[in-house]
Protein backbone atom coordinates (compact mmCIF):
# COMPACT_ATOMS: atom_id res chain seq x y z
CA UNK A 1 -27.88 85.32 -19.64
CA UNK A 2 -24.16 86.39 -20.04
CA UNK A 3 -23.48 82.70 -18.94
CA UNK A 4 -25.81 81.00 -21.84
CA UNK A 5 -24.34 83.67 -24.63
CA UNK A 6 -20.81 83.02 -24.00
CA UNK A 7 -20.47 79.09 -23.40
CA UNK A 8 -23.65 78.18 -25.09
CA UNK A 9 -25.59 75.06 -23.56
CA UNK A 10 -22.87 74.79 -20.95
CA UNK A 11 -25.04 76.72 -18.10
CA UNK A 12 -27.59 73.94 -18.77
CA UNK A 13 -26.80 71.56 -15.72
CA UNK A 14 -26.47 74.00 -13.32
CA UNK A 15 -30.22 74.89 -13.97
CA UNK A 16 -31.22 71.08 -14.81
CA UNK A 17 -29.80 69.38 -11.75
CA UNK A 18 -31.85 71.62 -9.18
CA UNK A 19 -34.92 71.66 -11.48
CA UNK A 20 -34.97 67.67 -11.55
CA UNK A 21 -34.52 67.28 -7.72
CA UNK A 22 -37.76 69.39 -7.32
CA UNK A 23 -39.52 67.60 -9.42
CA UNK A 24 -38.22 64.30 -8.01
CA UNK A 25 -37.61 64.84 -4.69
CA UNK A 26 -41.49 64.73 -3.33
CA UNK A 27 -42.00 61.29 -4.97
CA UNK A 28 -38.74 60.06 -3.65
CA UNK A 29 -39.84 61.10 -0.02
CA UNK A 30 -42.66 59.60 -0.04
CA UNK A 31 -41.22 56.41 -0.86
CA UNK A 32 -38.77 56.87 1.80
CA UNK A 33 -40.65 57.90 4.81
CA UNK A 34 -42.93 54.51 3.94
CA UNK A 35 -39.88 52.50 3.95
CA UNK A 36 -39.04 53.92 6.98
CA UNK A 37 -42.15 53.83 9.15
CA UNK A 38 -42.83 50.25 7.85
CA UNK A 39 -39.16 49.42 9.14
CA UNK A 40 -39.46 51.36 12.48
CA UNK A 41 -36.00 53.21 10.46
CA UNK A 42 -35.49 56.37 13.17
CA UNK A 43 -32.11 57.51 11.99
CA UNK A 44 -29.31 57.33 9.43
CA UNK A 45 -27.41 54.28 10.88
CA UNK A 46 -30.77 52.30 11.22
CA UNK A 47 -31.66 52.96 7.42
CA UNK A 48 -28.10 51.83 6.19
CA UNK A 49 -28.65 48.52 8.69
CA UNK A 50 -32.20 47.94 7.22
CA UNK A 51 -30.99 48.32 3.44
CA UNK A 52 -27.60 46.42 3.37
CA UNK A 53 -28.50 43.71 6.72
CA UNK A 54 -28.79 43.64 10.23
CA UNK A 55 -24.83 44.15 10.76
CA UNK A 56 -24.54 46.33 13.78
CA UNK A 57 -21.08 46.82 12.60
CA UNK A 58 -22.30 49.07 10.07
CA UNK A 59 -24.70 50.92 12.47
CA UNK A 60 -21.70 51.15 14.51
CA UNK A 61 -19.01 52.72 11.44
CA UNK A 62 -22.40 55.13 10.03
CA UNK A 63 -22.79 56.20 13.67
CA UNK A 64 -18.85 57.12 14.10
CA UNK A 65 -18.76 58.86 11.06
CA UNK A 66 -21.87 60.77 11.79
CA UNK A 67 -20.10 61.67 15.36
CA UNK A 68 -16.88 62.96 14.14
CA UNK A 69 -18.37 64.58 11.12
């Protein structure tokens, strides 16, 4: 409350980003996990390789930056 009185609407987005992602986020899965079992998709690199091609170099780059991360 000490946030809202002193800057006004500015504490809005910190409440309104995490309140839209609930709301959002079951949809959104839903739509995801159906993409993914229809796609045999069974991790990260696979996903990026079904949405932008069948390039295994980019399984290959997602997969190395999954490792060293």
């Amino acid at each position: 409350m000490g946030q809202a009185a002193s800057k006004g609407l500015g504490f809005l987005p910190i409440y309104l980003g995490p309140t839209l992602i609930f709301l959002l986020a079951p949809s959104l899965l839903k739509r995801l996990v159906s993409f993914c079992r229809a796609e045999g998709v069974t991790s990260l690199p696979d996903l990026l390789e079904s949405i932008y091609g069948n390039g295994r170099a980019l399984g290959i780059m997602a997969t190395a930056v999954l490792v060293i991360g």
